[in-house]
Protein backbone atom coordinates (compact mmCIF):
# COMPACT_ATOMS: atom_id res chain seq x y z
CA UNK A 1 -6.90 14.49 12.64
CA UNK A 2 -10.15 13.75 10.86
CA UNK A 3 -12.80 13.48 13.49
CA UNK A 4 -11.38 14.79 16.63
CA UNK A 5 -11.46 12.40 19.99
CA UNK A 6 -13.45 8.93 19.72
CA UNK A 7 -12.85 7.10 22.53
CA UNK A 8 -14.50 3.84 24.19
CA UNK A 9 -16.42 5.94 26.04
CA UNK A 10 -17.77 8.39 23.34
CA UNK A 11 -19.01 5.15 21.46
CA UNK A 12 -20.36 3.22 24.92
CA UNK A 13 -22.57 6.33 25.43
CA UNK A 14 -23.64 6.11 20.88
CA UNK A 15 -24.53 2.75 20.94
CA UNK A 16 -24.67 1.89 24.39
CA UNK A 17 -24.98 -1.94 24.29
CA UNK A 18 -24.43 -2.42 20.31
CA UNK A 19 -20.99 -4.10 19.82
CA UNK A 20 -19.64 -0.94 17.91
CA UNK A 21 -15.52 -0.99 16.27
CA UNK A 22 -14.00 1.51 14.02
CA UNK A 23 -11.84 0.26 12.01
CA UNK A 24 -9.58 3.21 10.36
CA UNK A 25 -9.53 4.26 6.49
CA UNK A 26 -5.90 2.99 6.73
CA UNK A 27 -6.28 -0.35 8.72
CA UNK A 28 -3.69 0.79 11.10
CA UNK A 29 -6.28 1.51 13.74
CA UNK A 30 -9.22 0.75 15.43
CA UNK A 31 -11.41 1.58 18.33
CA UNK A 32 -14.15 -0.52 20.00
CA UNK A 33 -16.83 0.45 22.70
CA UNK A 34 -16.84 -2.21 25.30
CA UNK A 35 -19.46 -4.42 24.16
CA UNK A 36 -17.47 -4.96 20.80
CA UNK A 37 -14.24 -6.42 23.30
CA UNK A 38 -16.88 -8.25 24.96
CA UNK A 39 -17.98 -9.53 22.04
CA UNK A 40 -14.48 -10.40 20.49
CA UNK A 41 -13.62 -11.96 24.17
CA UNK A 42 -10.65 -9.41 24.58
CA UNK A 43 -9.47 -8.57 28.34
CA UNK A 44 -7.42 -5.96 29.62
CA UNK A 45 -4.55 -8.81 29.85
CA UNK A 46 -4.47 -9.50 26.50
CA UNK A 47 -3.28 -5.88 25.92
CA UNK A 48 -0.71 -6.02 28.12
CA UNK A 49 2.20 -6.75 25.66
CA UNK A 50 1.16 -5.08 22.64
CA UNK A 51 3.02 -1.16 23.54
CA UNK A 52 0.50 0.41 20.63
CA UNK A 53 -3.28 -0.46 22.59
CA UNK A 54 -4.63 2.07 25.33
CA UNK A 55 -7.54 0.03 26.71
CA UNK A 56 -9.19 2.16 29.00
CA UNK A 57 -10.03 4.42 25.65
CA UNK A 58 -10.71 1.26 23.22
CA UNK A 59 -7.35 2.40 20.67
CA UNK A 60 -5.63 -0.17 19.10
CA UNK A 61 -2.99 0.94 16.26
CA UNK A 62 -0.03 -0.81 14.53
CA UNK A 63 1.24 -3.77 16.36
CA UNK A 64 -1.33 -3.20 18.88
CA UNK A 65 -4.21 -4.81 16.42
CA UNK A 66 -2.59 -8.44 16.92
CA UNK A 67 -5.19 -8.29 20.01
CA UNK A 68 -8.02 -7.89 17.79
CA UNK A 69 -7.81 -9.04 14.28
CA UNK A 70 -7.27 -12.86 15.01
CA UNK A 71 -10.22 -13.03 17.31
CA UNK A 72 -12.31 -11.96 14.14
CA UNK A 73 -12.32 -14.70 12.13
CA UNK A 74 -15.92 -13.74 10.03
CA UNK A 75 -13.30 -11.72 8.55
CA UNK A 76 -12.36 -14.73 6.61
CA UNK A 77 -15.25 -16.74 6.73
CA UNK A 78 -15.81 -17.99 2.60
CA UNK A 79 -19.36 -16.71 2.24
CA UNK A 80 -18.38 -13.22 3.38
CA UNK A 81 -14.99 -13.18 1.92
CA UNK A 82 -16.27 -14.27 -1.51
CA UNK A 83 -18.74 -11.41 -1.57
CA UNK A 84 -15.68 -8.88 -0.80
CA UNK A 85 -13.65 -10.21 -3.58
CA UNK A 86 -16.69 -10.24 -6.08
CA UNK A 87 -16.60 -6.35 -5.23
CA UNK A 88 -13.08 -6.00 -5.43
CA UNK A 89 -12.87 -7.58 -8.94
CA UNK A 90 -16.17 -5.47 -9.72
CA UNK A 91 -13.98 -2.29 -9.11
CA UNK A 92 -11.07 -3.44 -10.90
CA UNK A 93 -12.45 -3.90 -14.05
CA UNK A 94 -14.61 -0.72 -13.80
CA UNK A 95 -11.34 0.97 -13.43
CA UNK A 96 -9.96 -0.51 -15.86
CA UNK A 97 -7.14 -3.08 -14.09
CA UNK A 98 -6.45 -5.85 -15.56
CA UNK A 99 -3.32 -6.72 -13.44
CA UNK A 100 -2.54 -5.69 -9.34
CA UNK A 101 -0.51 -6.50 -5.97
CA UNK A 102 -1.55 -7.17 -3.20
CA UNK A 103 0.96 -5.73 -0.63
CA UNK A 104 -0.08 -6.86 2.35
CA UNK A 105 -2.17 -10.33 1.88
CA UNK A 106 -1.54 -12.07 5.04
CA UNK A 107 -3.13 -9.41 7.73
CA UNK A 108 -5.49 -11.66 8.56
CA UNK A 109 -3.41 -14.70 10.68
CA UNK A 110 -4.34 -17.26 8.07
CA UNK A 111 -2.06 -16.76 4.95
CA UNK A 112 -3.47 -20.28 3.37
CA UNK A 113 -6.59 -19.56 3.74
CA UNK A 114 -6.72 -16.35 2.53
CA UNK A 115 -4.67 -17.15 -0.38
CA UNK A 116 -7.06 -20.27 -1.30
CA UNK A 117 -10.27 -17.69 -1.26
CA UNK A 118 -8.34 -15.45 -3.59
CA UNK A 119 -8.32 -18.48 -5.97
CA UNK A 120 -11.65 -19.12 -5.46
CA UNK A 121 -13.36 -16.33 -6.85
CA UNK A 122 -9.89 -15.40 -9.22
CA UNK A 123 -10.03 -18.74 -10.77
CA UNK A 124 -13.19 -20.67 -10.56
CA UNK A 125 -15.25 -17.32 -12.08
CA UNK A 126 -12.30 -16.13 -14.44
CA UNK A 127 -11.94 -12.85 -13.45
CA UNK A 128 -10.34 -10.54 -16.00
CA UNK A 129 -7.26 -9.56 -14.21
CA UNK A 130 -4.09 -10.88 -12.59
CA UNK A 131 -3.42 -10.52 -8.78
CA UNK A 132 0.45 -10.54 -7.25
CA UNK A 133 0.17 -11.57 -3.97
CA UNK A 134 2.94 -10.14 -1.79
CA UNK A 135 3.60 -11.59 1.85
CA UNK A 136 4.46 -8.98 4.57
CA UNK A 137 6.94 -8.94 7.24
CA UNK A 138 3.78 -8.19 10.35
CA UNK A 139 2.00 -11.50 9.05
CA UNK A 140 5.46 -13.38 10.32
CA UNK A 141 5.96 -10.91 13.05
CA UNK A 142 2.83 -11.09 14.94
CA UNK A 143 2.96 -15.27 14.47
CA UNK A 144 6.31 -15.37 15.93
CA UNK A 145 8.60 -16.69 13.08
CA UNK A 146 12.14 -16.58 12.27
CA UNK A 147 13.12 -14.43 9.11
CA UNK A 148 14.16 -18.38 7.83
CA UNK A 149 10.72 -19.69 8.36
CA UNK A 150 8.95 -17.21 7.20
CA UNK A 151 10.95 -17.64 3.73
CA UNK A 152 10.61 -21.39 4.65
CA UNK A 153 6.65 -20.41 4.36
CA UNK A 154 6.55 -18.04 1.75
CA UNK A 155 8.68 -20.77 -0.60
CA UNK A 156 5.71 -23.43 -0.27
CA UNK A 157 3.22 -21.11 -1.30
CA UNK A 158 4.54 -20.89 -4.94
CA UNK A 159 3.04 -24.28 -5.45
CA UNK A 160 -0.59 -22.77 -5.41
CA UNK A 161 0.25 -20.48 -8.37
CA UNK A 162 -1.99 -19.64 -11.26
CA UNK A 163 -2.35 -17.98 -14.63
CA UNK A 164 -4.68 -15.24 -12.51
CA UNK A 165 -3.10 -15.34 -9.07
CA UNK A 166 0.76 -15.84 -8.20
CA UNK A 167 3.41 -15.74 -5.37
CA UNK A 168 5.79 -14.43 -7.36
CA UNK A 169 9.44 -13.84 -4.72
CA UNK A 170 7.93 -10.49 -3.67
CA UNK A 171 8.20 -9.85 -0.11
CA UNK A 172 7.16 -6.44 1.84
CA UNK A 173 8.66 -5.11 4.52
CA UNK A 174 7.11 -2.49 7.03
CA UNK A 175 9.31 0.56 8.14
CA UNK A 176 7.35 3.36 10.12
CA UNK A 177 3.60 3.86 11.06
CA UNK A 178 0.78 4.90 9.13
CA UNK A 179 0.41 8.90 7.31
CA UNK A 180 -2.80 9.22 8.14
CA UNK A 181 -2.00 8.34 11.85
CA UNK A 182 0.51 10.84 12.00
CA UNK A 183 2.79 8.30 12.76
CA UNK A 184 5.36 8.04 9.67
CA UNK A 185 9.04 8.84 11.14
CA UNK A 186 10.72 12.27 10.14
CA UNK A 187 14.18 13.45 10.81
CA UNK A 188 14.64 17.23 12.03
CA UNK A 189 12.64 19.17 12.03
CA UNK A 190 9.88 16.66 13.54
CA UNK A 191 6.32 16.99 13.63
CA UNK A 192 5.12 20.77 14.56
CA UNK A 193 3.43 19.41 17.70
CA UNK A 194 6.14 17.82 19.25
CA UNK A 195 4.56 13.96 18.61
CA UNK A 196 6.81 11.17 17.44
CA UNK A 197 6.03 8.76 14.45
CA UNK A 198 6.77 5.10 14.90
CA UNK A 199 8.96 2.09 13.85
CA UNK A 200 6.68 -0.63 12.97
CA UNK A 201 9.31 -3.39 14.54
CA UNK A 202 12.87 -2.45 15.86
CA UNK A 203 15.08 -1.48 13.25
CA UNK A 204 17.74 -4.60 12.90
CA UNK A 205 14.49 -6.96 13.27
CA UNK A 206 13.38 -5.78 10.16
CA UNK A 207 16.54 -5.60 8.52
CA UNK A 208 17.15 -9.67 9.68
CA UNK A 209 13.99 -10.15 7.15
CA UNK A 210 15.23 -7.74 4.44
CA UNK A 211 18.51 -9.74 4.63
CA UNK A 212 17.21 -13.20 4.46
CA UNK A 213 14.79 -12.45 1.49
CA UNK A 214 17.37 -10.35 0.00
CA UNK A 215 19.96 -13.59 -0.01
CA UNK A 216 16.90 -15.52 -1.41
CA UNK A 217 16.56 -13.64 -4.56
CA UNK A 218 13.27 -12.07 -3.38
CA UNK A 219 12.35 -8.82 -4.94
CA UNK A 220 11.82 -6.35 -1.86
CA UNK A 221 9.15 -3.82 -1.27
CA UNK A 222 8.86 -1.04 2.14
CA UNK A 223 6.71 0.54 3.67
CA UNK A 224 8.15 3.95 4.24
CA UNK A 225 6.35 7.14 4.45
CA UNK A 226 8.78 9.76 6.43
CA UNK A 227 12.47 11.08 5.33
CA UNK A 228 13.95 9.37 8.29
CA UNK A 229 12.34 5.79 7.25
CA UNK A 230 13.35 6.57 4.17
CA UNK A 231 16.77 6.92 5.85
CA UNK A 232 17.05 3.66 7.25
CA UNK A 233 15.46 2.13 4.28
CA UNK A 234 18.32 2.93 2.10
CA UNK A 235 20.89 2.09 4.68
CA UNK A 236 19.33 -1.29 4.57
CA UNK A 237 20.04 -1.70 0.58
CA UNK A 238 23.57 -0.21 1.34
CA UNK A 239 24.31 -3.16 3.96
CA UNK A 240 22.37 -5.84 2.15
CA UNK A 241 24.64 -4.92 -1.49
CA UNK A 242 27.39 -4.70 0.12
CA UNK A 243 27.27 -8.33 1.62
CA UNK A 244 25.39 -9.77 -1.28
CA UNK A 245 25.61 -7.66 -4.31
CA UNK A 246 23.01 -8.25 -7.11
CA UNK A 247 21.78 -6.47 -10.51
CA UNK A 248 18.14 -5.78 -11.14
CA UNK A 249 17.16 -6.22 -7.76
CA UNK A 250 14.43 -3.60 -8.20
CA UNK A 251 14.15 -2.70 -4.47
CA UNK A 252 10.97 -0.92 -4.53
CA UNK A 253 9.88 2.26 -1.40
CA UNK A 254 6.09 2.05 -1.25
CA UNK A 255 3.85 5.03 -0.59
CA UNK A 256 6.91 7.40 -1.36
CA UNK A 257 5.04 10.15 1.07
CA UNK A 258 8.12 12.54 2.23
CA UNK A 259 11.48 12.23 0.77
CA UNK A 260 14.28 14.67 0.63
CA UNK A 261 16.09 15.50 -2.71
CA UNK A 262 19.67 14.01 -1.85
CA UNK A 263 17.67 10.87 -0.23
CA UNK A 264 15.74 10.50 -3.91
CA UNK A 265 19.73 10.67 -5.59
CA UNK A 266 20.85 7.83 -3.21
CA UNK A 267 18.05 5.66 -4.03
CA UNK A 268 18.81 6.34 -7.79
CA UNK A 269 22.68 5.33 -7.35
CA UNK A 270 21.59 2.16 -5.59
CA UNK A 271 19.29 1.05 -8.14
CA UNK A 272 15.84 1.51 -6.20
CA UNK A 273 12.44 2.45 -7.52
CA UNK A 274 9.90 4.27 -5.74
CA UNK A 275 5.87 3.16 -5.77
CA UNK A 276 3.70 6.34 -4.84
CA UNK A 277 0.37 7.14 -3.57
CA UNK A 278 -0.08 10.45 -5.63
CA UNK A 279 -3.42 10.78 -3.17
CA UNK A 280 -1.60 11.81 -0.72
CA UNK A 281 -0.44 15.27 -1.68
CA UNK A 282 -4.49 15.75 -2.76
CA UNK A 283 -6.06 14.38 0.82
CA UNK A 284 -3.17 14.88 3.39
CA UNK A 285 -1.24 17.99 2.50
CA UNK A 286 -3.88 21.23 3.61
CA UNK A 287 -4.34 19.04 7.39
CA UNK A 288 -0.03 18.40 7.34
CA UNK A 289 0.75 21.73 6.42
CA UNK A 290 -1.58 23.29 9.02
CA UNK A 291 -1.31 20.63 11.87
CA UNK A 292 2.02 18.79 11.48
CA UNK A 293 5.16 19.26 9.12
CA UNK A 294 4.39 23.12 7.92
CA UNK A 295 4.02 24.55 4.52
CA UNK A 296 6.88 23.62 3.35
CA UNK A 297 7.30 19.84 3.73
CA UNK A 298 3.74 19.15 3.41
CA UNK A 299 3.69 21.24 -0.24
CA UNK A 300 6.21 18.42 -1.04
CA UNK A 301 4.54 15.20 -0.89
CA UNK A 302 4.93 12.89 -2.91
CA UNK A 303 8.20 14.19 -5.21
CA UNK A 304 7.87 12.97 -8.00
CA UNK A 305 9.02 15.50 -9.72
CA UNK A 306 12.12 14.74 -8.14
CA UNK A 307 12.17 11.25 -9.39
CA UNK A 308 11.67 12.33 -12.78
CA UNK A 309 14.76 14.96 -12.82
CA UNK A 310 16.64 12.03 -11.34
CA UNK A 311 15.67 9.60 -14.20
CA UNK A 312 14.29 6.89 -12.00
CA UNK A 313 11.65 4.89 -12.76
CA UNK A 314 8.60 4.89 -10.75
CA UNK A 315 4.68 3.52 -10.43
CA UNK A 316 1.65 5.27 -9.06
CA UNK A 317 -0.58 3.06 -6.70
CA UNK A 318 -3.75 3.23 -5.19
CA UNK A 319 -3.33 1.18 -1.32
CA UNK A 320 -7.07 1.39 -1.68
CA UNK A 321 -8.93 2.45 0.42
CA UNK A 322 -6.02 5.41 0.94
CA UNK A 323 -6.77 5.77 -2.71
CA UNK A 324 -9.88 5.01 -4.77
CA UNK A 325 -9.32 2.13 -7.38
CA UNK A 326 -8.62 4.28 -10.09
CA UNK A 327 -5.28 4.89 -11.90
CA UNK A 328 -6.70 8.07 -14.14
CA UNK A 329 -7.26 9.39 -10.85
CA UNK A 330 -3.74 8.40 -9.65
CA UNK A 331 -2.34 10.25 -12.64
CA UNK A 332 -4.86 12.83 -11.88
CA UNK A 333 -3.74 14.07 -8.58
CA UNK A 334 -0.04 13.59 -9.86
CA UNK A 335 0.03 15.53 -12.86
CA UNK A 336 -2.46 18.54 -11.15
CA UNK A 337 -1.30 18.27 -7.66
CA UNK A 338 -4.12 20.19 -6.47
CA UNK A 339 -5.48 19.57 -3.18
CA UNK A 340 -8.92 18.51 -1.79
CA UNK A 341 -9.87 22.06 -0.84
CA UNK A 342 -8.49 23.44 -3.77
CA UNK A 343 -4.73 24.67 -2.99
CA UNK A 344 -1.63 24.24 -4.78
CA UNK A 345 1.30 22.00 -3.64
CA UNK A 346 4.82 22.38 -5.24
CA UNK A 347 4.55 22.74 -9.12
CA UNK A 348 8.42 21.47 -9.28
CA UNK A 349 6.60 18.32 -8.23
CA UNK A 350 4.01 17.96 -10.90
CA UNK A 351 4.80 15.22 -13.87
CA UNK A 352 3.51 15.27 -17.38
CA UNK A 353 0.59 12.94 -18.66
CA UNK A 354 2.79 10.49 -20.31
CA UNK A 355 4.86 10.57 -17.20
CA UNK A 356 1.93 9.54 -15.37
CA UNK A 357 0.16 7.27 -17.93
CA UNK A 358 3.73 5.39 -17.98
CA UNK A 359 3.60 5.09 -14.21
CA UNK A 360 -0.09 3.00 -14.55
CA UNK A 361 1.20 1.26 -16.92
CA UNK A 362 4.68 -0.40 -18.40
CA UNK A 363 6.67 1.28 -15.69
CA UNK A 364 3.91 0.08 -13.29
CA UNK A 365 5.11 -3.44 -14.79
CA UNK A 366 8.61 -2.89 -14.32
CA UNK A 367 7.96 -2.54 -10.28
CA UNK A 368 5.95 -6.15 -10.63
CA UNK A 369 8.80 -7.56 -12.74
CA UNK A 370 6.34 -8.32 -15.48
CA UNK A 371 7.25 -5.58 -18.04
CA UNK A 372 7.81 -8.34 -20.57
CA UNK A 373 4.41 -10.09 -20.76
CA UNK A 374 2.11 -6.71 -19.90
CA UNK A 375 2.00 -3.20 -19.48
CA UNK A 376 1.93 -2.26 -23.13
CA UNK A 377 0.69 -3.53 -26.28
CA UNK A 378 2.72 -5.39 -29.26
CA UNK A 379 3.55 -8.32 -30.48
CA UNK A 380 4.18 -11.30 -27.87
CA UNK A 381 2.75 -9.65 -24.67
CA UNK A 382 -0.82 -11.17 -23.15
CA UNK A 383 -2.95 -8.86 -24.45
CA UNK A 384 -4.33 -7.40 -21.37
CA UNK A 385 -5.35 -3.67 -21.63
CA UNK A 386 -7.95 -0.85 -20.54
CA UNK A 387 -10.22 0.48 -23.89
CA UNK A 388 -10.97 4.12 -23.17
CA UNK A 389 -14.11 6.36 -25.01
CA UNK A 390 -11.46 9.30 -24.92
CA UNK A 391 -7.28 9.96 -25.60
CA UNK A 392 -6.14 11.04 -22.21
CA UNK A 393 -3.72 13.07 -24.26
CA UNK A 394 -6.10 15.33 -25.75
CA UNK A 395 -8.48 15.99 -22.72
CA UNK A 396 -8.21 19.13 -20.05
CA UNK A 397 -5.03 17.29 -17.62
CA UNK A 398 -7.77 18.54 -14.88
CA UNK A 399 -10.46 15.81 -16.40
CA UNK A 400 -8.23 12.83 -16.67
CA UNK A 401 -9.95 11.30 -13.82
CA UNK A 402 -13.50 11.79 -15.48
CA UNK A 403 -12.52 9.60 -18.92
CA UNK A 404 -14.84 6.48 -19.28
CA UNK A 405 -13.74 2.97 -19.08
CA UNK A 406 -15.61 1.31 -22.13
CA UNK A 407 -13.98 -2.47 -20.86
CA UNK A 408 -10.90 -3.93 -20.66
CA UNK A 409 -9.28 -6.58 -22.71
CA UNK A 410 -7.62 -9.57 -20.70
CA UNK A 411 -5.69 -12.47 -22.84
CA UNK A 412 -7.15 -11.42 -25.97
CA UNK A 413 -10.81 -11.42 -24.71
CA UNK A 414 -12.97 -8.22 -24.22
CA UNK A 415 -14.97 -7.72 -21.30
CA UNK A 416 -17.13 -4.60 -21.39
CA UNK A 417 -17.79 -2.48 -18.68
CA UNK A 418 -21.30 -2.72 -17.40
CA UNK A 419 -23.66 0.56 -17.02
């Protein structure tokens, strides 16, 4: 979509004997030249199982990166890591974060490990924010465990919780394939070109996990770009209420991409929420509209002006790198929803500023289950809050994105923003 056909081949003739991988925007794919699988070890029989790898061209997407991302462990080495998270706690507090999820924190084969180098540079340097960290459904997937040990897992990590980083009985499951990929799942009509998305696992796989977190009091997130996923996802709450009913259970659609208007009234009578990437609509819609779900369905991305008539709650997110790491620029794109180059998408879709300053804020709480310690300021909360030079209120809608962050104010202490 972006950059035409890169193949093994293409980079084996850039960088001839230079171990060379691309690793997608997304994280859902990559594609090495043949020194980098020499490098890494990988043979064509280790991609015999995985259906998402086409070695002779180098692609790996989806499942198919099980080959690849445990035979990288510099990914995780400390010295390396550490320097990743200073960054990533550099860029939260310039954008003015003082509390996140992680929703995916166990991609990299060691879920201990990772989650003890969070601490380290969370904890031991006091960063000024709080991080939820949210185990997902691949991590268990690709390491061969039962939806019971997984939970079995997920349990025993509570004990490492902090003030700054937390388990908290989040779990994440993953429905269809990645936007950018073209591979999120759509009903009829399908994509323009004929292609078909993807289900990330088989369908009643997933829903064995859904169900045994569900039963465990776990507060559930999806992955689930496309109106069919979005299908499926809600027959999942349907079948998992109607064998376990429970209140408040705050079942939560990530990403929120493509949803149809009856689908966004079923979610509402069942009690979901939906998480969106407002970036979407801004990046993806000119290339869908032109290459993949026409005008019409591609000037609808991202409804949240559905949501709204519907009454439903709902957050604004980032998935950085889909997104950069700044919610003004989340509420940006949903309040304008102008495009990249310019265009319009659907004005019935557009929310107002305090629609969208609510959704990076106490309704972003709600979907984290923490409305009642932050996400707005009185009496009895923790004090945690962004300090702006200017009232996003009064400023041009179209310059929401361009407001300062002066600092940020976690438990009562203010940290400055740097120049």
């Amino acid at each position: 979509m972006w950059h035409g056909d890169i193949t093994r081949s293409t980079l084996d003739k850039w960088f001839g004997d230079e171990p060379v991988m691309i690793w997608h925007r997304p994280f859902h794919e990559m594609i090495g030249n043949t020194a980098s699988f020499e490098l890494l070890g990988v043979s064509e029989k280790d991609v015999e199982t995985p259906h998402e790898a086409d070695w002779a061209n180098g692609h790996f997407w989806e499942n198919g990166l099980a080959a690849l991302v445990p035979r990288k462990p510099f990914l995780l080495q400390p010295d390396r890591y550490k320097v990743g998270m200073q960054n990533f706690v550099e860029m939260l507090h310039r954008g003015g974060i003082t509390a996140a999820m992680d929703m995916g924190v166990v991609v990299f084969g060691d879920p201990v490990g990772e989650a003890r180098l969070i601490h380290a540079i969370m904890d031991t340097q006091e960063a000024p924010a709080r991080l939820m960290l949210t185990p997902i459904v691949t991590d268990f997937l690709s390491r061969g465990l039962s939806p019971e040990q997984a939970w079995e897992q997920v349990e025993s990590w509570n004990a490492s919780n902090s003030d700054r980083v937390m388990f908290d009985n989040h779990f994440k499951l993953m429905m269809d394939g990645a936007i950018f990929s073209g591979l999120s799942q759509y009903s009829f009509p399908v994509y323009k070109d004929g292609h078909a998305g993807q289900w990330m696992a088989p369908v009643q796989v997933t829903y064995s996990y859904a169900e045994t977190f569900w039963n465990a009091g776990y507060q559930l997130h999806a992955h689930a770009n496309g109106a069919a996923s979005a299908e499926v996802l809600i027959d999942f709450v349907r079948r998992v209420q109607a064998q376990n009913p429970r209140i408040d259970h705050r079942f939560t659609l990530e990403h929120f991409a493509y949803t149809t208007e009856d689908q966004a009234n079923q979610m509402h009578a069942l009690g979901m929420l939906g998480s969106a990437n407002p970036y979407y609509q801004y990046i993806l819609a000119d290339v869908y509209a032109d290459q993949w779900l026409g005008e019409a369905r591609a000037r609808n991305m991202v409804p949240l002006g559905t949501l709204k008539r519907e009454g439903m709650r709902f957050g604004l997110h980032s998935d950085c790198p889909m997104a950069p790491l700044s919610p003004l620029t989340l509420a940006l794109a949903a309040v304008n929803r102008t495009t990249i180059n310019g265009n319009k998408n659907a004005e019935a879709q557009k929310v107002s500023v305090d629609d969208a300053l609510r959704a990076i804020t106490i309704d972003a709480a709600w979907l984290m289950r923490m409305e009642d310690q932050i996400g707005s300021i009185c009496p009895g909360k923790r004090a945690d809050f962004a300090v702006l030079e200017q009232d996003p209120y009064r400023v041009d809608p179209r310059k929401l994105k361009d407001i300062p962050i002066r600092g940020t104010v976690f438990a009562g202490e203010i940290h400055p923003v740097n120049r």
